[in-house]
Protein backbone atom coordinates (compact mmCIF):
# COMPACT_ATOMS: atom_id res chain seq x y z
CA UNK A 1 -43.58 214.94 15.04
CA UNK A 2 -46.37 216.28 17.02
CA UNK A 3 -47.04 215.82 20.49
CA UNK A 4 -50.56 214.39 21.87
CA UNK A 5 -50.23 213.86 25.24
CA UNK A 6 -48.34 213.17 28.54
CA UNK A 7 -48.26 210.12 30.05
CA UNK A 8 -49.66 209.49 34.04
CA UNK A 9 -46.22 209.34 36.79
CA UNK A 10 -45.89 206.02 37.88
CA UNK A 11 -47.24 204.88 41.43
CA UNK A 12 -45.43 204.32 43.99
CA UNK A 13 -45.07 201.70 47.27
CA UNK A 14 -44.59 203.77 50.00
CA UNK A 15 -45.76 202.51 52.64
CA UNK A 16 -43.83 199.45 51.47
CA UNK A 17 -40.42 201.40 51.05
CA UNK A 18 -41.10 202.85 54.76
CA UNK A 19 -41.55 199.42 56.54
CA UNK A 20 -38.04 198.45 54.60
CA UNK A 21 -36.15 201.38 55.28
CA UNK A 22 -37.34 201.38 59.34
CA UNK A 23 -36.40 197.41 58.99
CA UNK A 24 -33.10 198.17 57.70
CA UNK A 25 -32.37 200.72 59.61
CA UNK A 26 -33.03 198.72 62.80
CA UNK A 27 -31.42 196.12 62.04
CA UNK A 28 -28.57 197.93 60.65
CA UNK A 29 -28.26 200.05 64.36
CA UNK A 30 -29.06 196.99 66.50
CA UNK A 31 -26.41 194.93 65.32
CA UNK A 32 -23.62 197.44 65.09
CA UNK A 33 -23.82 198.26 68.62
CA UNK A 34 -24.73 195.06 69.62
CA UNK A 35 -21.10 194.07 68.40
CA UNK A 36 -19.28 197.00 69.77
CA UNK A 37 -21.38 195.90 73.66
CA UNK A 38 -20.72 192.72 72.46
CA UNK A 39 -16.60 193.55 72.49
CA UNK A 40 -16.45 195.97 75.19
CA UNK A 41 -18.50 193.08 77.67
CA UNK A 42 -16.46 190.01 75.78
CA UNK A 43 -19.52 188.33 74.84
CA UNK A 44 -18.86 186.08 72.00
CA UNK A 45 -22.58 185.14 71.28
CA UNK A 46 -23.75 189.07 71.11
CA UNK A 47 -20.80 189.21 68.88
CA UNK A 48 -21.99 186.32 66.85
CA UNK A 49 -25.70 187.60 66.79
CA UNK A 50 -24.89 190.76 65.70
CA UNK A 51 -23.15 189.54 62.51
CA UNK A 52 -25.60 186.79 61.74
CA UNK A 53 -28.52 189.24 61.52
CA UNK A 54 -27.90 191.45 59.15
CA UNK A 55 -27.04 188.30 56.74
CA UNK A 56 -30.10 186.57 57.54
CA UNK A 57 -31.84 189.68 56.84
CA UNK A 58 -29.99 190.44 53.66
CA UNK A 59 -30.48 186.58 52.15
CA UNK A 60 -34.42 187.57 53.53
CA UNK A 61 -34.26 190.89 51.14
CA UNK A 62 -32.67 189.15 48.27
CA UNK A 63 -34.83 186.10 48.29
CA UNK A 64 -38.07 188.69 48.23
CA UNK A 65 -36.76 190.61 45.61
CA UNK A 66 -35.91 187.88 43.22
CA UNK A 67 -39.02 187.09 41.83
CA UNK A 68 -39.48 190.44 40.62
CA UNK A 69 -36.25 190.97 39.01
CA UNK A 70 -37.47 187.85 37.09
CA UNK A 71 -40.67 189.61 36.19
CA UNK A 72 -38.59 192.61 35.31
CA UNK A 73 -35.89 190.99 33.21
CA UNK A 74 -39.01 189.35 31.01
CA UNK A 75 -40.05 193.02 30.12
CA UNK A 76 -39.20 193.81 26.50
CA UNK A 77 -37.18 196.70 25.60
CA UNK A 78 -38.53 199.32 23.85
CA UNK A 79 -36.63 201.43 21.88
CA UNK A 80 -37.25 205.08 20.46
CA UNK A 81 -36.25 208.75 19.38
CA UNK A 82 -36.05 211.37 22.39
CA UNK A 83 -35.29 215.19 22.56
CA UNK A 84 -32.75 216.63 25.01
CA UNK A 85 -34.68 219.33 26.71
CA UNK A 86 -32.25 220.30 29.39
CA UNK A 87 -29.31 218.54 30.86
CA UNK A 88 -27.34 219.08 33.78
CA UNK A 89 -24.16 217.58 35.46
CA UNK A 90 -24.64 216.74 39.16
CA UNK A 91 -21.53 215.01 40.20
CA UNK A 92 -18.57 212.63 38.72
CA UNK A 93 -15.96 215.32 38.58
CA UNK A 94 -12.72 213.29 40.01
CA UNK A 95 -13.43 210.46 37.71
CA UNK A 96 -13.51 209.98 33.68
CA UNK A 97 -17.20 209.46 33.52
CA UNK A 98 -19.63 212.59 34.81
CA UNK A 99 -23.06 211.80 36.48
CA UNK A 100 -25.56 214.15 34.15
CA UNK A 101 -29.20 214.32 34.73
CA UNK A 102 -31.17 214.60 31.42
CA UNK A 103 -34.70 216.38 31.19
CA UNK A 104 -35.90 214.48 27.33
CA UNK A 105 -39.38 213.91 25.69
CA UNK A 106 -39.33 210.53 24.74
CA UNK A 107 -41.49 209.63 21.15
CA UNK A 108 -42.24 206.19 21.07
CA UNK A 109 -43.88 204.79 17.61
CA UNK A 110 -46.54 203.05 19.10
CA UNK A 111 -47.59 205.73 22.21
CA UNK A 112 -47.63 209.53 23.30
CA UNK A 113 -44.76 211.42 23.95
CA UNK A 114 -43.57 212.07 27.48
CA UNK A 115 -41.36 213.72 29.29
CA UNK A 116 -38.94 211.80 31.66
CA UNK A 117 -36.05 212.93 34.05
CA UNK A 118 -33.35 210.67 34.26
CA UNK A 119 -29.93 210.38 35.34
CA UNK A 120 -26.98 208.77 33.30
CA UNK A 121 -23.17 208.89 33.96
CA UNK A 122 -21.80 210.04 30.20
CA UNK A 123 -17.87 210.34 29.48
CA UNK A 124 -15.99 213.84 29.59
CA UNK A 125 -14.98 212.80 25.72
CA UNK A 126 -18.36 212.40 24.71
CA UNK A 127 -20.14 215.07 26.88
CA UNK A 128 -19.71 217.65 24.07
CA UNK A 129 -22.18 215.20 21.63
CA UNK A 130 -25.65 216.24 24.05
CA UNK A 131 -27.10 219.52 24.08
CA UNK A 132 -30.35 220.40 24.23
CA UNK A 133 -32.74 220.10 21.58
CA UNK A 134 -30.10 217.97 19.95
CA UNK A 135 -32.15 214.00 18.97
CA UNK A 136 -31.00 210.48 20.40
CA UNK A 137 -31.68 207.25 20.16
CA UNK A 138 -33.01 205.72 23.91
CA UNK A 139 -34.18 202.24 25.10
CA UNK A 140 -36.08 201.87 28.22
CA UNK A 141 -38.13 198.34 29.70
CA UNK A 142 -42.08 198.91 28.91
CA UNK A 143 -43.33 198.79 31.85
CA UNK A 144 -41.00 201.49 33.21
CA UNK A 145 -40.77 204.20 31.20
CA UNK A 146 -38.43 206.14 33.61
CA UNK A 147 -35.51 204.04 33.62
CA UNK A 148 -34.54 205.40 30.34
CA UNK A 149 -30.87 205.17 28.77
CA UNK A 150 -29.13 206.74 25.72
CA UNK A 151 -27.75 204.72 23.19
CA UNK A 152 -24.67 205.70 22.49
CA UNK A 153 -23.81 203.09 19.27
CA UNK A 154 -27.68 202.44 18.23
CA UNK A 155 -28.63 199.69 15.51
CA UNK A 156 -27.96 200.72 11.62
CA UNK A 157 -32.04 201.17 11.51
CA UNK A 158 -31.98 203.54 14.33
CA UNK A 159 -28.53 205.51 13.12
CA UNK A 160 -30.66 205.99 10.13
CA UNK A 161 -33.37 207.39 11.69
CA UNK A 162 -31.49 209.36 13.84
CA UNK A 163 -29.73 211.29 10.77
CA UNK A 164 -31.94 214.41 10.06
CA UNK A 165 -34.58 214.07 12.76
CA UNK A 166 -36.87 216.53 14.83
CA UNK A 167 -39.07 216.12 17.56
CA UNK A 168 -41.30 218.88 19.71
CA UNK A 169 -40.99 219.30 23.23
CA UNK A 170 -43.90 217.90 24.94
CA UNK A 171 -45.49 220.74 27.00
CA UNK A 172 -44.97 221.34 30.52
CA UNK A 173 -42.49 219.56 32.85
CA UNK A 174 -41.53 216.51 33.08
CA UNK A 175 -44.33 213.98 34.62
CA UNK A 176 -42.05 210.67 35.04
CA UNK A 177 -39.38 210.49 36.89
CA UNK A 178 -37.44 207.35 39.06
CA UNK A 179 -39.00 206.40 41.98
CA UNK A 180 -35.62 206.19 43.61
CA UNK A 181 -35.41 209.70 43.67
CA UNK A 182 -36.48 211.93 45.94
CA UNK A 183 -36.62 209.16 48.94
CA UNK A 184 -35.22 211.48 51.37
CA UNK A 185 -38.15 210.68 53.97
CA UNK A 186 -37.56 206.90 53.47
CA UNK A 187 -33.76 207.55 54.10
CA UNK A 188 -34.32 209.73 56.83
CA UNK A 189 -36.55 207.34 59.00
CA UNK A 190 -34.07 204.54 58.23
CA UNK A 191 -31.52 207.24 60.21
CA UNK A 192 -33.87 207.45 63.10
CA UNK A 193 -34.49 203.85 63.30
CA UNK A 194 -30.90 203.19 63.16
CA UNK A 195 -30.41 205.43 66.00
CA UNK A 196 -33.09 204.35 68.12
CA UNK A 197 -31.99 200.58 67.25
CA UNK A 198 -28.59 201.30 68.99
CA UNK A 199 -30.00 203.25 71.52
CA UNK A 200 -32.13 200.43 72.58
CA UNK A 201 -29.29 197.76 72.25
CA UNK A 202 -26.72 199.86 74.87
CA UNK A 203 -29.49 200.99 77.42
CA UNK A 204 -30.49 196.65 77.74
CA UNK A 205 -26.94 196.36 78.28
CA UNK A 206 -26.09 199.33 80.44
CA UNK A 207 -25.73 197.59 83.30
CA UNK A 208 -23.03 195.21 81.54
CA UNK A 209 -21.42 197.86 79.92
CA UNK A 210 -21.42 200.46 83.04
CA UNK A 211 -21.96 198.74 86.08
CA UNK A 212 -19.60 195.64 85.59
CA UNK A 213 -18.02 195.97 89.27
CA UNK A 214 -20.57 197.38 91.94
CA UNK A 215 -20.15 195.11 95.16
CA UNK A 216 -15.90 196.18 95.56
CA UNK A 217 -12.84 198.29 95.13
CA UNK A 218 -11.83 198.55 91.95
CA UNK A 219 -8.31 197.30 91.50
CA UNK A 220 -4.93 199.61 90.71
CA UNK A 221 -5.43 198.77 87.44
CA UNK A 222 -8.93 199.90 86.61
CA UNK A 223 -9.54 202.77 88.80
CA UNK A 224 -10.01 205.83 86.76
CA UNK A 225 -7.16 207.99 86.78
CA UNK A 226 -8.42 212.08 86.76
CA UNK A 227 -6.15 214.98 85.85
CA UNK A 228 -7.35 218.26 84.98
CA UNK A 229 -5.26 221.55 83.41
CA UNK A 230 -6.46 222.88 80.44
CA UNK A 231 -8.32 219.26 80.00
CA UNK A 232 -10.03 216.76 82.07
CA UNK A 233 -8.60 213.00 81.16
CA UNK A 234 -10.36 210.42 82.45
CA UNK A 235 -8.88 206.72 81.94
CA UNK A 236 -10.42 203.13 82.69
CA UNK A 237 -9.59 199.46 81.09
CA UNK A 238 -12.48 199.84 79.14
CA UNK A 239 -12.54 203.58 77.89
CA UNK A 240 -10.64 207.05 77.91
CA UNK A 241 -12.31 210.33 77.31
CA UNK A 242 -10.65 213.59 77.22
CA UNK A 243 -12.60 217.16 77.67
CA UNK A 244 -10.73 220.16 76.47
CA UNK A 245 -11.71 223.48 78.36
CA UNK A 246 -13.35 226.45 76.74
CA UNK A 247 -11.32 227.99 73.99
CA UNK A 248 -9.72 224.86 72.86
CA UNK A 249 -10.58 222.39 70.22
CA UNK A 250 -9.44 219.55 68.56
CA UNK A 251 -8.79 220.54 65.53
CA UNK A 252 -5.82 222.53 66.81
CA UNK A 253 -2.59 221.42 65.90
CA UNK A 254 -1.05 218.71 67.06
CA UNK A 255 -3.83 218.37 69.91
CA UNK A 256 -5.31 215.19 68.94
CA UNK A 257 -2.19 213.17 68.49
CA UNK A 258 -1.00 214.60 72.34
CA UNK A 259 -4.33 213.75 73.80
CA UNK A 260 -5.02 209.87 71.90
CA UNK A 261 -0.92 209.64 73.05
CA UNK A 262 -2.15 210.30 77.20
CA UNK A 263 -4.93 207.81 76.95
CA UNK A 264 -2.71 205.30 75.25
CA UNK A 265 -0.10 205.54 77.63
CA UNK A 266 1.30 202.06 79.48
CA UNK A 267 -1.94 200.36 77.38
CA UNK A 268 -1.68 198.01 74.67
CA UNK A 269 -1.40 200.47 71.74
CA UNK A 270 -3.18 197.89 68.96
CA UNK A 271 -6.14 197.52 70.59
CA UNK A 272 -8.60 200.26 70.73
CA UNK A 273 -12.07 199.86 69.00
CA UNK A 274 -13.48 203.15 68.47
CA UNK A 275 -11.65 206.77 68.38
CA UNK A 276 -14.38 209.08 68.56
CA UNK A 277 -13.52 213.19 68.24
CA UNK A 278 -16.21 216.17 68.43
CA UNK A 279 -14.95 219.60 69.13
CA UNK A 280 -14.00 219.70 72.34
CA UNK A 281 -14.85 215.95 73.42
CA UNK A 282 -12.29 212.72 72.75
CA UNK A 283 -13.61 209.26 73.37
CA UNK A 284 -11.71 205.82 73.06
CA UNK A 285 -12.84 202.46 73.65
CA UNK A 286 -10.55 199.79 74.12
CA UNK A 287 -10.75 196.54 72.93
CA UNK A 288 -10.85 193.88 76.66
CA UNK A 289 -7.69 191.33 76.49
CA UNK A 290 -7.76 188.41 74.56
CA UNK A 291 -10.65 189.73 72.49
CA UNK A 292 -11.38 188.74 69.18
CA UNK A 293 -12.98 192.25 67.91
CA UNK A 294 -10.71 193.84 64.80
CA UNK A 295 -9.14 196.55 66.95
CA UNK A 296 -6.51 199.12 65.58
CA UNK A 297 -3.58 200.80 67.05
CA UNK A 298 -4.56 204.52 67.70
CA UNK A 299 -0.96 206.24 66.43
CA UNK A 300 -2.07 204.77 63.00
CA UNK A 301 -5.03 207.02 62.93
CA UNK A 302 -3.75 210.27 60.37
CA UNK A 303 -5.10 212.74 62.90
CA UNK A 304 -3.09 215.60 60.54
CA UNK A 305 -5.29 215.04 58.05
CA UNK A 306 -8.36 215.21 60.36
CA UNK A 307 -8.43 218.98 61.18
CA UNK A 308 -8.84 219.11 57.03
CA UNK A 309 -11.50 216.24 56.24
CA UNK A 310 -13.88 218.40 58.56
CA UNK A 311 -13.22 221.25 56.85
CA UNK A 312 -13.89 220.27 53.69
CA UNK A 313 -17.45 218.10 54.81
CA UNK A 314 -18.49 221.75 56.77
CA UNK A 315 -17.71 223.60 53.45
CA UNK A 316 -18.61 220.99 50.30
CA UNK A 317 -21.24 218.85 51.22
CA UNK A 318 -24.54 221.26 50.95
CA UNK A 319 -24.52 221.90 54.87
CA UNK A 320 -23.85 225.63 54.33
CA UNK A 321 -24.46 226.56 57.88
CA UNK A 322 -23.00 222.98 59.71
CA UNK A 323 -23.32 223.50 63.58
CA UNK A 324 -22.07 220.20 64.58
CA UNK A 325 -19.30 217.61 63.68
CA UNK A 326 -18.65 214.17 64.52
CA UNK A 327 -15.10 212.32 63.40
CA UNK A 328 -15.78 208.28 64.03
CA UNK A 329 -12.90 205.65 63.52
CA UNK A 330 -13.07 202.05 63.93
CA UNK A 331 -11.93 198.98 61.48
CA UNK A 332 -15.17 197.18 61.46
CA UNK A 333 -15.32 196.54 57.77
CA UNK A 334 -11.71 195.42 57.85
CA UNK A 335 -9.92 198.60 56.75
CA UNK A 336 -9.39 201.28 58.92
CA UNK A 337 -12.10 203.87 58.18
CA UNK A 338 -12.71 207.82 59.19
CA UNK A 339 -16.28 209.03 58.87
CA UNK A 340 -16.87 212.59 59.34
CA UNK A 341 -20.48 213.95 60.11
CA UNK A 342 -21.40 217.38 59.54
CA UNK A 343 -25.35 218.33 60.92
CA UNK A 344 -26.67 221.62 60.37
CA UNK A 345 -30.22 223.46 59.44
CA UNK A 346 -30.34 221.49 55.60
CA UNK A 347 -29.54 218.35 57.18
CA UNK A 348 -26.87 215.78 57.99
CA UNK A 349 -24.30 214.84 55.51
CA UNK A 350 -20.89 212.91 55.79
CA UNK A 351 -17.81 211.63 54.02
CA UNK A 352 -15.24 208.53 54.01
CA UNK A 353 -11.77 208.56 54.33
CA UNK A 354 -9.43 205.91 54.31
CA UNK A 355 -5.98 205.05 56.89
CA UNK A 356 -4.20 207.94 54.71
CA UNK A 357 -7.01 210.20 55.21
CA UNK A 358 -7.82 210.14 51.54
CA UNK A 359 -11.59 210.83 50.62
CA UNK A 360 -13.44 207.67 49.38
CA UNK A 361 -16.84 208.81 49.20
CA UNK A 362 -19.16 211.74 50.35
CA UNK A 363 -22.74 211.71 51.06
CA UNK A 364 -23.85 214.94 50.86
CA UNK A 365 -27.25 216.49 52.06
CA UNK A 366 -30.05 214.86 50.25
């Protein structure tokens, strides 16, 4: 078959996808801190708004969105030959199915070839079947010639035309490729706007959240208490920090488990919010009496296993020269959860661990 020509890349909404991503970003920051002010201050109706929000705004994203997955699911199916130019697996390894990303020219019978870069998760068994230059059968919607798939069982017509055929490359690279790649601007002002969004949220409640007792002595029971050896530990009804001195860190052994056990001490121990660890820098909030907030009991957290999940985000998540790190845990979803953040010159990237420290998912750079 010979080739013609290449077809145009599709357009793009960007502007659109930027408004969106700030939006959900926003709203996204706004109303997680504006549940964590809301349980540190005890109000119920912050607590309330910040959980009715994001739902209204979901329903708001689903209800726009339907009526063009309508129009989409109308689009016939097209179905054609295609030549594997190059292929590549990008991720999938721990499970039975392996992300690949496949560079083909598709050969439609009623159009010009094209080449399109998609990616497709294909079984370990059946990797062995696609190499390149090898011919498949793919099906793709018509007005979206990226979102192409591989047919792995195609109709008795198609088998048959499969058997025996060859197809040119079409020249040059490959000019379509899905829009939802390559969105790393989109995602990364959705970051700032989530950050800014909380920011906003705590400094309108500072004076709540910081200033709750300002016209008398604070009783026995809430005056900070100060101590200061090798660490400064500073301890309130509403928080605990604790500040290693120079040469220390966290991630030493058994140091995070001795200094969550001094700010726990005497206090309720199923009821802290947040754990927050960097380096040398240990923050817990605690969750006020009689509140309703999900809170956790600190001694549950695995710290052992900490010490290793930042190891292994500073060392296999594309940040190959990570200058900080951020461990967060807090039971907000339900389940206790460890998030570790790794920032560095390519970017920020993080992973997911669950109460056993077991790694649920990664996000690396990108």
């Amino acid at each position: 078959m010979t080739i013609t020509e290449n077809v145009p890349p599709p357009t793009r909404n960007t502007p659109v996808a930027f408004v969106r991503g700030i939006l959900t970003g926003g709203v996204t920051g706004a109303s997680l801190a504006a549940f964590v002010v809301g349980c540190v201050i005890g109000s119920v109706t912050l607590c309330v708004l910040s959980v009715g929000v994001p739902v209204a705004y979901g329903l708001l994203l689903f209800l726009a969105a339907m009526p063009r997955w309508v129009r989409e699911a109308a689009v016939p199916l097209c179905t054609a030959l295609a030549r594997i130019e190059t292929l590549e697996a990008v991720g999938g390894e721990a499970t039975s199915d392996v992300a690949v990303r496949f560079d083909v020219t598709v050969a439609p019978d009623d159009g010009p070839a094209y080449r399109v870069v998609f990616k497709q998760h294909i079984n370990l068994v059946d990797l062995s079947d696609y190499r390149p230059g090898s011919v498949v059968v793919v099906r793709y919607p018509q007005d979206r010639l990226w979102r192409v798939r591989i047919l792995k069982r195609p109709e008795p017509e198609w088998a048959e035309r499969l058997a025996g055929a060859r197809l040119d490359s079409a020249p040059g690279p490959a000019v379509v490729r899905d829009p939802a790649e390559g969105r790393g601007a989109v995602g990364f002002v959705s970051l700032i706007a989530l950050l800014l969004a909380a920011a906003a949220v705590i400094l309108l409640f500072r004076a709540d959240l910081f200033d709750q007792d300002t016209t008398g002595q604070p009783s026995s029971s809430g005056r900070p208490s100060v101590s200061s050896t090798s660490s400064t530990t500073v301890v309130s009804s509403a928080s605990g920090t604790v500040a290693l001195g120079a040469g220390q860190s966290f991630l030493d052994e058994g140091e995070l488990r001795r200094a969550v056990g001094s700010l726990t001490k005497g206090k309720d121990s199923g009821r802290a919010l947040t754990v927050v660890v960097q380096d040398r820098l240990l923050s817990v909030v605690f969750a006020p009496t009689g509140s309703p907030a999900p809170g956790f009991d600190p001694a549950s957290v695995p710290y052992e296993r900490l010490p290793a999940l930042v190891e292994e985000a500073r060392s296999t998540l594309g940040v190959r020269s990570p200058q900080t790190w951020q461990i967060t845990v807090d039971r907000l979803t339900g389940t206790l959860t460890v998030r570790v953040g790794v920032t560095g010159a390519e970017g920020a990237a993080s992973l997911e661990a669950d109460d056993q420290g077991k790694v649920v998912r990664r996000t690396p750079v990108g």
